[in-house]
PDB file of N, CA and C in Angstrom:
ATOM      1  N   UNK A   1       0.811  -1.204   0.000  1.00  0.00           N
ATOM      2  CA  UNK A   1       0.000   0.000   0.000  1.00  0.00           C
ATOM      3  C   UNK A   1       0.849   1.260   0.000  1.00  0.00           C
ATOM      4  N   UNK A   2       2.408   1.144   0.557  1.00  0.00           N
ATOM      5  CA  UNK A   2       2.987   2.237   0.637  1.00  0.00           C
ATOM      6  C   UNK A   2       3.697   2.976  -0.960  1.00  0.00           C
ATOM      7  N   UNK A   3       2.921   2.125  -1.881  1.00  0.00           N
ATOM      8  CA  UNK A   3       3.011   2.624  -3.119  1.00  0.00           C
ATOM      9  C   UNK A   3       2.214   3.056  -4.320  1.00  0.00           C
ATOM     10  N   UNK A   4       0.850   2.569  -3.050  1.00  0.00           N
ATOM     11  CA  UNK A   4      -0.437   2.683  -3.854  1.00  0.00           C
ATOM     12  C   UNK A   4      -0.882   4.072  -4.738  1.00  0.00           C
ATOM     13  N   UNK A   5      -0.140   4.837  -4.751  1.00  0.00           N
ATOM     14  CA  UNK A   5      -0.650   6.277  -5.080  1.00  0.00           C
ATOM     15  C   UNK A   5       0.747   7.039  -6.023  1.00  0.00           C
ATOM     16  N   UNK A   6       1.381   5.828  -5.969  1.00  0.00           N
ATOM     17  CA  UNK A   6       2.766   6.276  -7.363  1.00  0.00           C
ATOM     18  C   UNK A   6       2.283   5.975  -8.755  1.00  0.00           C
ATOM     19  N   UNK A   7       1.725   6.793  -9.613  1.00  0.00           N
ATOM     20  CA  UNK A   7       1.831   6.460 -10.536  1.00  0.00           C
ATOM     21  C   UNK A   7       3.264   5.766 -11.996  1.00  0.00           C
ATOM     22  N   UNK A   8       2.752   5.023 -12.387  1.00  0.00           N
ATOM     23  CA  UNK A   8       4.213   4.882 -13.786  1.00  0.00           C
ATOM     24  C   UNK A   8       4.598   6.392 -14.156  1.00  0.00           C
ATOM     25  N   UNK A   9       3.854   7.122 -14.322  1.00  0.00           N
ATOM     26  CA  UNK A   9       4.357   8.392 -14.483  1.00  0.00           C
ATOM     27  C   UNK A   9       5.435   9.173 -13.692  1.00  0.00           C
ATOM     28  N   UNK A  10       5.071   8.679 -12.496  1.00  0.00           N
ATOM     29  CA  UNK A  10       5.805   9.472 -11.415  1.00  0.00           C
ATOM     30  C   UNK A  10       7.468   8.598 -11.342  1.00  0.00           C
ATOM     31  N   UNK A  11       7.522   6.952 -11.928  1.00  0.00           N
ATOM     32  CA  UNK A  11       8.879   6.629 -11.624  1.00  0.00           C
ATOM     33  C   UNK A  11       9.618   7.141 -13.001  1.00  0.00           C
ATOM     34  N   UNK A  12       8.684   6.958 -14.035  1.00  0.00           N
ATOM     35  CA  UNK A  12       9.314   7.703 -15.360  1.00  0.00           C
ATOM     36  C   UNK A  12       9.816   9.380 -14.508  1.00  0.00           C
ATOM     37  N   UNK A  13       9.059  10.024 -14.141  1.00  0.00           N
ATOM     38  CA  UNK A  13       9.613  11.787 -13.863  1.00  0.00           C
ATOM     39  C   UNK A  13      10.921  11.549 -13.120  1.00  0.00           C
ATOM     40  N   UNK A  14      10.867  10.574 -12.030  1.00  0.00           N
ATOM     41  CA  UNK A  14      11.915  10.077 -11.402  1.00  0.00           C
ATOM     42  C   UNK A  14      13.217   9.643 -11.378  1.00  0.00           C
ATOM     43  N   UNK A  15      13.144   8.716 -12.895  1.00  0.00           N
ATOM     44  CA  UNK A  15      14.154   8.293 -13.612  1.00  0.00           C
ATOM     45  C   UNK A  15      14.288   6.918 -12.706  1.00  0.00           C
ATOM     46  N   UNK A  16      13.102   6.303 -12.341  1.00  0.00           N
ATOM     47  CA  UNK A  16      13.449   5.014 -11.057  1.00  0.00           C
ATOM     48  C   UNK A  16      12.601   3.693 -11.943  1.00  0.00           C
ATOM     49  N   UNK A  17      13.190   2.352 -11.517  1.00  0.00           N
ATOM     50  CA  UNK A  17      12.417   1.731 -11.785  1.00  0.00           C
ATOM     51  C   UNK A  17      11.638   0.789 -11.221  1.00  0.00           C
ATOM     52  N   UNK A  18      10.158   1.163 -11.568  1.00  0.00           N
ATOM     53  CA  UNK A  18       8.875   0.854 -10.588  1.00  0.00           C
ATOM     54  C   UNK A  18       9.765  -1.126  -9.574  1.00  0.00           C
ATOM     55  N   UNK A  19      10.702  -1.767 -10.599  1.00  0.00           N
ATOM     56  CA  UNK A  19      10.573  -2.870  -9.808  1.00  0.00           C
ATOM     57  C   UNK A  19      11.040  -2.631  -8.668  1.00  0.00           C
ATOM     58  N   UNK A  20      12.652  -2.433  -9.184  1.00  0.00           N
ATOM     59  CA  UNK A  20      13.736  -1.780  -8.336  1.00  0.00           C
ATOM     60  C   UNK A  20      12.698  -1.365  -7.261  1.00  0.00           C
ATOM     61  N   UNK A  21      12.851  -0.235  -7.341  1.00  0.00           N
ATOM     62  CA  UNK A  21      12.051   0.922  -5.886  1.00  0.00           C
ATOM     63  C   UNK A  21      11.360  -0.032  -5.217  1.00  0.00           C
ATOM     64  N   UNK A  22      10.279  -0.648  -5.635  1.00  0.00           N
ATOM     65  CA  UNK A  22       9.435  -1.840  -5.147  1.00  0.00           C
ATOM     66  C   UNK A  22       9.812  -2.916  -4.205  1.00  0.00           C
ATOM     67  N   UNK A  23      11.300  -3.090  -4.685  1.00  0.00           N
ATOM     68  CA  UNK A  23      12.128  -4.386  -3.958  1.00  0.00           C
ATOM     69  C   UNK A  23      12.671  -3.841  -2.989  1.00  0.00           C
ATOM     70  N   UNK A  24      13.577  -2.583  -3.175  1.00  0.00           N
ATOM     71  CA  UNK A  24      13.829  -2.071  -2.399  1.00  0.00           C
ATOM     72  C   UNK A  24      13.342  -1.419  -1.071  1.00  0.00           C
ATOM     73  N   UNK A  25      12.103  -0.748  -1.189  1.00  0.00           N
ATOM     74  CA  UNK A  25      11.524  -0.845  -0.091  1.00  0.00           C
ATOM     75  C   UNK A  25      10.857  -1.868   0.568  1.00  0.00           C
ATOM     76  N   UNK A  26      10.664  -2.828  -0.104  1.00  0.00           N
ATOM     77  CA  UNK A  26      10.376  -4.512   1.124  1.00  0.00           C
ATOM     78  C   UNK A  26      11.555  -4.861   1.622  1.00  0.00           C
ATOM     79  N   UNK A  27      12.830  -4.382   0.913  1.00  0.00           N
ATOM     80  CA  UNK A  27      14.084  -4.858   1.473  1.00  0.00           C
ATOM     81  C   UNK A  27      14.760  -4.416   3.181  1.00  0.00           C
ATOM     82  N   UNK A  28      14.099  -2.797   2.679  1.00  0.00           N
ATOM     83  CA  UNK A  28      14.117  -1.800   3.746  1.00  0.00           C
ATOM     84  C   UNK A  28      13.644  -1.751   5.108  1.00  0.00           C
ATOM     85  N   UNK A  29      12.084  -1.977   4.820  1.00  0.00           N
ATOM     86  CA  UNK A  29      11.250  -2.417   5.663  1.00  0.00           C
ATOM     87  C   UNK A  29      11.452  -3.836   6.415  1.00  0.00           C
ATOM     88  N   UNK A  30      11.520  -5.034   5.891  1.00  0.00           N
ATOM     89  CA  UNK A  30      11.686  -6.305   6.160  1.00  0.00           C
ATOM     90  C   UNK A  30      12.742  -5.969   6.838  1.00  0.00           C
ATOM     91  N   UNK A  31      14.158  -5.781   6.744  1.00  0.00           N
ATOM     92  CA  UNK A  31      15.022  -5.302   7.423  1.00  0.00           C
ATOM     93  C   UNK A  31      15.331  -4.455   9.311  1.00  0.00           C
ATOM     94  N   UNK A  32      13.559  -4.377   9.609  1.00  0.00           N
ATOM     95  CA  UNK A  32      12.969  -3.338  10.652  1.00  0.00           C
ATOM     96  C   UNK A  32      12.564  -4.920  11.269  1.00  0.00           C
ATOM     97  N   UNK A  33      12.590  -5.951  10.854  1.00  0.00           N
ATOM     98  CA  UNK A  33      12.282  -7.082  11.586  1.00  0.00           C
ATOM     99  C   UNK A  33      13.531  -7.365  12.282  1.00  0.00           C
ATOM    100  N   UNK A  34      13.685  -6.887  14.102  1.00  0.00           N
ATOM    101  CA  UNK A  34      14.773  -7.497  14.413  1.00  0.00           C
ATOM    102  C   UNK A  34      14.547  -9.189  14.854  1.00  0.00           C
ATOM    103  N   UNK A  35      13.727  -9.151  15.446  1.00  0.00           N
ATOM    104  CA  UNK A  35      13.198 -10.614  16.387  1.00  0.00           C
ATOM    105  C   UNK A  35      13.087 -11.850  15.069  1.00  0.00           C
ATOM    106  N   UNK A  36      13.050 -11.380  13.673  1.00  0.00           N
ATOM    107  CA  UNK A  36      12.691 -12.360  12.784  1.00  0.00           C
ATOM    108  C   UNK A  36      11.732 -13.026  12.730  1.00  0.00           C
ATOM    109  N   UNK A  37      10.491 -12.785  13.480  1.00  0.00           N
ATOM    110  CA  UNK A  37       9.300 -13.549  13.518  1.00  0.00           C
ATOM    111  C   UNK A  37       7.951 -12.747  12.353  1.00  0.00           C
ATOM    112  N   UNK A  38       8.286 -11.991  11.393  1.00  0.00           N
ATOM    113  CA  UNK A  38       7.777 -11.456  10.438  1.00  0.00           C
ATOM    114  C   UNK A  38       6.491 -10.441  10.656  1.00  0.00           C
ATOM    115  N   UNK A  39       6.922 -10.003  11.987  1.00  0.00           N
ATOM    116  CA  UNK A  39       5.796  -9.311  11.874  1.00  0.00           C
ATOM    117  C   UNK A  39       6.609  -7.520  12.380  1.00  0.00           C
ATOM    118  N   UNK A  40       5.800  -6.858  11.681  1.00  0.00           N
ATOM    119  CA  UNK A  40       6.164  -5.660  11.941  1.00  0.00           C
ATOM    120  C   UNK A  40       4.913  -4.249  12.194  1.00  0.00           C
ATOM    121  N   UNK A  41       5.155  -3.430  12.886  1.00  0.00           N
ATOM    122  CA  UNK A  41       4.213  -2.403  13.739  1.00  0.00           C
ATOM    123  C   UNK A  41       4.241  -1.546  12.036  1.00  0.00           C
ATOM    124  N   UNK A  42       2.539  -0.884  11.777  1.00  0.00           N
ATOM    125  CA  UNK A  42       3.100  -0.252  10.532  1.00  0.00           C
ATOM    126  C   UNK A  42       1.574   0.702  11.270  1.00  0.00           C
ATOM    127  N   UNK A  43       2.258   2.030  10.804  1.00  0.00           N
ATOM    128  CA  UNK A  43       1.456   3.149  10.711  1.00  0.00           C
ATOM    129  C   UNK A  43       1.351   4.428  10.008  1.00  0.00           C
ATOM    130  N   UNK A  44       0.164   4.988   9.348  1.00  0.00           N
ATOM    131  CA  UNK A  44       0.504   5.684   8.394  1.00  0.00           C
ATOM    132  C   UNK A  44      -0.253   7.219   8.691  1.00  0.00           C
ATOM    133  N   UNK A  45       0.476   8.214   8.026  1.00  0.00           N
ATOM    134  CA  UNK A  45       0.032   9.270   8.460  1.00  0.00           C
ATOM    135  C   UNK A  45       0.008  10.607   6.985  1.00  0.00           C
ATOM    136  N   UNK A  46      -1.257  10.831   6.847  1.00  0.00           N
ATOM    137  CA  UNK A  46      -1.449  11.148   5.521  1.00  0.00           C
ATOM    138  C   UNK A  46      -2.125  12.427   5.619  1.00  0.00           C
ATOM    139  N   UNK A  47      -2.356  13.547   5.036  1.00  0.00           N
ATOM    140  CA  UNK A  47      -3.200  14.285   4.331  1.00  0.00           C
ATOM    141  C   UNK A  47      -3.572  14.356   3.341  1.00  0.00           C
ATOM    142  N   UNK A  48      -4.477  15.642   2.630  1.00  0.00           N
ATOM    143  CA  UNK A  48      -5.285  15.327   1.674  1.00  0.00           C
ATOM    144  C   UNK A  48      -4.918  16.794   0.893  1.00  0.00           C
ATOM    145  N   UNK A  49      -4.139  17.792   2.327  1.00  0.00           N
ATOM    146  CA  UNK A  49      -3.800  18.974   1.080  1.00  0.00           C
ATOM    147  C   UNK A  49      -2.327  19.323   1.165  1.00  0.00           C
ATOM    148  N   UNK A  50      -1.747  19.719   0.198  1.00  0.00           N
ATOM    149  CA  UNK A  50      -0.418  19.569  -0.093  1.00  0.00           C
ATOM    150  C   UNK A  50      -0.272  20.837  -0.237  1.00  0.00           C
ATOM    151  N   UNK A  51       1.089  21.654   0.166  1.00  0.00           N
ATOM    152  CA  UNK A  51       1.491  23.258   0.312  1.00  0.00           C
ATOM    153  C   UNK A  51       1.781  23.360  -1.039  1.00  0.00           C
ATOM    154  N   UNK A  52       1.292  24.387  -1.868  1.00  0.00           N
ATOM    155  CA  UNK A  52       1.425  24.685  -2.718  1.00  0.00           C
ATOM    156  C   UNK A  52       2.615  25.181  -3.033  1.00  0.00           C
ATOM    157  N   UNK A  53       3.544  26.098  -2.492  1.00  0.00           N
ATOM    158  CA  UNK A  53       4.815  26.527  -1.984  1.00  0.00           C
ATOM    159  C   UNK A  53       5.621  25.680  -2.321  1.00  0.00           C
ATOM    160  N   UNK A  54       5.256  24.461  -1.812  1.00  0.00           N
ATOM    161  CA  UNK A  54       6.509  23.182  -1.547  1.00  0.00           C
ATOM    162  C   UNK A  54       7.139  22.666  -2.478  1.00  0.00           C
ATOM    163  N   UNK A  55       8.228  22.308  -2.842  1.00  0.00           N
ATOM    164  CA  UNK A  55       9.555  22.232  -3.824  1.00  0.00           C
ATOM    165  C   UNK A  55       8.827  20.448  -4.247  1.00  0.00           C
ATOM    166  N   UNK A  56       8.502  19.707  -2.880  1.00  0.00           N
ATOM    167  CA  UNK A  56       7.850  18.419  -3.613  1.00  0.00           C
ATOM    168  C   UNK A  56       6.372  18.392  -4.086  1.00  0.00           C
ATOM    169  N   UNK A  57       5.597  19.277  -3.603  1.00  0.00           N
ATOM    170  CA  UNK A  57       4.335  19.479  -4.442  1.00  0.00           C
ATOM    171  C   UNK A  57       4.377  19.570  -5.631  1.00  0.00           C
ATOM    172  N   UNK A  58       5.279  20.865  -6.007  1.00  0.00           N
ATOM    173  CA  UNK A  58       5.263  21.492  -7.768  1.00  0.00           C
ATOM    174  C   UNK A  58       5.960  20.365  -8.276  1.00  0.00           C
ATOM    175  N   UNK A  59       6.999  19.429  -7.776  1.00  0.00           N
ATOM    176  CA  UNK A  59       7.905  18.133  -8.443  1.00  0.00           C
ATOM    177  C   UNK A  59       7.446  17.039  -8.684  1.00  0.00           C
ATOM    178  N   UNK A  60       6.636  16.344  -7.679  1.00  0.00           N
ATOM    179  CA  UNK A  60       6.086  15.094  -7.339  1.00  0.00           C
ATOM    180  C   UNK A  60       4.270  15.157  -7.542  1.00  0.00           C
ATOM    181  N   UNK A  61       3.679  16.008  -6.907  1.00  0.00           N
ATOM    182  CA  UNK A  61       2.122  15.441  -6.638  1.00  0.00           C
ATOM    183  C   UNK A  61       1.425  15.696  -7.811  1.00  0.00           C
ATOM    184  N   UNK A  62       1.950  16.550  -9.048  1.00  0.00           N
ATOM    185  CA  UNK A  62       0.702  15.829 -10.363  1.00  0.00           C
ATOM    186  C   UNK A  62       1.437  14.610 -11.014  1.00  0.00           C
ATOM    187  N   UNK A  63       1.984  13.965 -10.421  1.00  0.00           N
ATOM    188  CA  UNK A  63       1.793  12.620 -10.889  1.00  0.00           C
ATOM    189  C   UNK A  63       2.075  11.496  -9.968  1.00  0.00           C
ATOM    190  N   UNK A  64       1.147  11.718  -8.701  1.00  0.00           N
ATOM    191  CA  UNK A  64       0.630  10.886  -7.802  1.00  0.00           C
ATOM    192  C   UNK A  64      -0.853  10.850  -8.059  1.00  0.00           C
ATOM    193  N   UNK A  65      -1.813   9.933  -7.318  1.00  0.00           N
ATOM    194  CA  UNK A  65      -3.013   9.820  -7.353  1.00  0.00           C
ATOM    195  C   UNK A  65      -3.761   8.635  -6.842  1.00  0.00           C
ATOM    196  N   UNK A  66      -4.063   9.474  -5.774  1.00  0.00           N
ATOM    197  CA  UNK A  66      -4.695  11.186  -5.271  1.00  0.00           C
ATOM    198  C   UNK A  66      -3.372  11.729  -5.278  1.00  0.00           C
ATOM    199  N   UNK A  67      -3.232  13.226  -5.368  1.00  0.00           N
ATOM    200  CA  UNK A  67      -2.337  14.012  -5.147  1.00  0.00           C
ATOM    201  C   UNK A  67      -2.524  14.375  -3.605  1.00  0.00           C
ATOM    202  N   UNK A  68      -1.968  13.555  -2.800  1.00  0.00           N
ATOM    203  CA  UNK A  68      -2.178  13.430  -1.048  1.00  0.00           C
ATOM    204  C   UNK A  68      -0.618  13.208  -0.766  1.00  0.00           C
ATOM    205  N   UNK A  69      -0.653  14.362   0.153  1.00  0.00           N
ATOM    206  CA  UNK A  69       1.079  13.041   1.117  1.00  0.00           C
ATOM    207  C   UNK A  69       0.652  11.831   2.114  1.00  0.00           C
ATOM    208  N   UNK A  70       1.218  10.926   1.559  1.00  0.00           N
ATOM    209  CA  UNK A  70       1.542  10.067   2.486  1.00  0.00           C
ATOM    210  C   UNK A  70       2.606   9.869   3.173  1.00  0.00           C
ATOM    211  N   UNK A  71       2.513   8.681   4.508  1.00  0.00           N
ATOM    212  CA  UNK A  71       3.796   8.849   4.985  1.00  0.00           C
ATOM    213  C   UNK A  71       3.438   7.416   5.531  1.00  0.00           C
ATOM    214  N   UNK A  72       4.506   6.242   5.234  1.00  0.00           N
ATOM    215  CA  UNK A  72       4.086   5.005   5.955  1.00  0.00           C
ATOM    216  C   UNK A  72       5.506   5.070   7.391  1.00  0.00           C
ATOM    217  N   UNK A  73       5.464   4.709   8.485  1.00  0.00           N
ATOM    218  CA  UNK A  73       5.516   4.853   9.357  1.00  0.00           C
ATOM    219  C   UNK A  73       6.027   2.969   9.451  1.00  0.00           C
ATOM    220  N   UNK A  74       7.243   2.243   9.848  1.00  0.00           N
ATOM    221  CA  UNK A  74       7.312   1.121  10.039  1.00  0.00           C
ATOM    222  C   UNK A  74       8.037   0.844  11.303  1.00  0.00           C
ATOM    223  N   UNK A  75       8.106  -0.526  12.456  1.00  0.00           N
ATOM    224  CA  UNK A  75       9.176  -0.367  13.062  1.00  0.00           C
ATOM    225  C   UNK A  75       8.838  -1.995  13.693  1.00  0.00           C
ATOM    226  N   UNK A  76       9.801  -2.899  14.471  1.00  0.00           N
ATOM    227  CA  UNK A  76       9.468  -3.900  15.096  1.00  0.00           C
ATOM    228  C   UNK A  76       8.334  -3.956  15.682  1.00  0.00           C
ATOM    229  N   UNK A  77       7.812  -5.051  16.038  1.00  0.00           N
ATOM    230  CA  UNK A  77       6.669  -5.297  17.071  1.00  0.00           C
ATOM    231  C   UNK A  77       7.661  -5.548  18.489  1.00  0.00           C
ATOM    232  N   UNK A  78       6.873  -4.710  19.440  1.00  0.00           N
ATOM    233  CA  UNK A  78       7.922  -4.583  20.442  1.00  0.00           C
ATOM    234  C   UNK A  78       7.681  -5.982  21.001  1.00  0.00           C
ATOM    235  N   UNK A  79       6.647  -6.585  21.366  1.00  0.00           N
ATOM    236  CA  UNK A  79       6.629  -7.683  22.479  1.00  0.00           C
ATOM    237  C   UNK A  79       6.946  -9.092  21.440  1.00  0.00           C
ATOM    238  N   UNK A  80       7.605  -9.080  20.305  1.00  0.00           N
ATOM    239  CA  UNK A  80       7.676  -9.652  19.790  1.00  0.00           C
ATOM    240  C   UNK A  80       7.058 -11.317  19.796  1.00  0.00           C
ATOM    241  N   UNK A  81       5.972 -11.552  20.020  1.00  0.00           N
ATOM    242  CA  UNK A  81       4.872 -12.594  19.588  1.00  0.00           C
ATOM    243  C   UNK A  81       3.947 -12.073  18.710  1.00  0.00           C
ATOM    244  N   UNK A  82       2.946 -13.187  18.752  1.00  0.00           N
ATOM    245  CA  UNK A  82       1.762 -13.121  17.499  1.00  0.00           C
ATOM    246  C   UNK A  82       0.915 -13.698  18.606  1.00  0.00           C
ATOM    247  N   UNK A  83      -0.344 -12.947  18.291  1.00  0.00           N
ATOM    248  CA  UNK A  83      -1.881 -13.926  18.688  1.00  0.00           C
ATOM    249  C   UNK A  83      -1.951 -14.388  17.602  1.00  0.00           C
ATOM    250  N   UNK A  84      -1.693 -14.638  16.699  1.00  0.00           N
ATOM    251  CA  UNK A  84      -2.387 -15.326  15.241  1.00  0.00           C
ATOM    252  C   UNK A  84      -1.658 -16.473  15.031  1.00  0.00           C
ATOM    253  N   UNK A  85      -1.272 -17.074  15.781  1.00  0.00           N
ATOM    254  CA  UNK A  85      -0.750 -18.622  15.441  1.00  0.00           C
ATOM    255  C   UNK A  85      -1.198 -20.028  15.953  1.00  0.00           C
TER     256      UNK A  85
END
């Protein structure tokens, strides 16, 4: 989901490629697993209006969609168990 709102457009403006970036941030994230038991704390923190002003608005948000910031938020599960097993 933390890519749900990148358009192909936006890795073309980028010069990135959609796999790459893709792998890379599961690489990143997965990596936030210290305990190795696959689970990780994820939280996200978003709006809906973007500063017009802003150097990544005029760069990045017409070719996102929605044109929203997101922000995904990742980190271990502290008590490291699962109820789900």
């Amino acid at each position: 989901m933390s890519v749900a709102q990148i358009t192909d457009a936006w890795y073309v403006q980028q010069g990135l490629d959609k796999g790459v970036f893709i792998a890379d941030r599961l690489a990143g994230v997965s990596a936030l697993d210290k305990n190795g038991d696959g689970l990780l704390c994820i939280g996200q923190n978003w709006g809906a209006n973007l500063n017009p002003n802003s150097h990544w608005a005029l760069i990045w948000a017409d070719t996102l969609s929605p044109p929203a910031t997101e922000r995904w938020l990742a980190a271990d599960n502290h008590n490291g168990t699962s109820n789900n097993r």
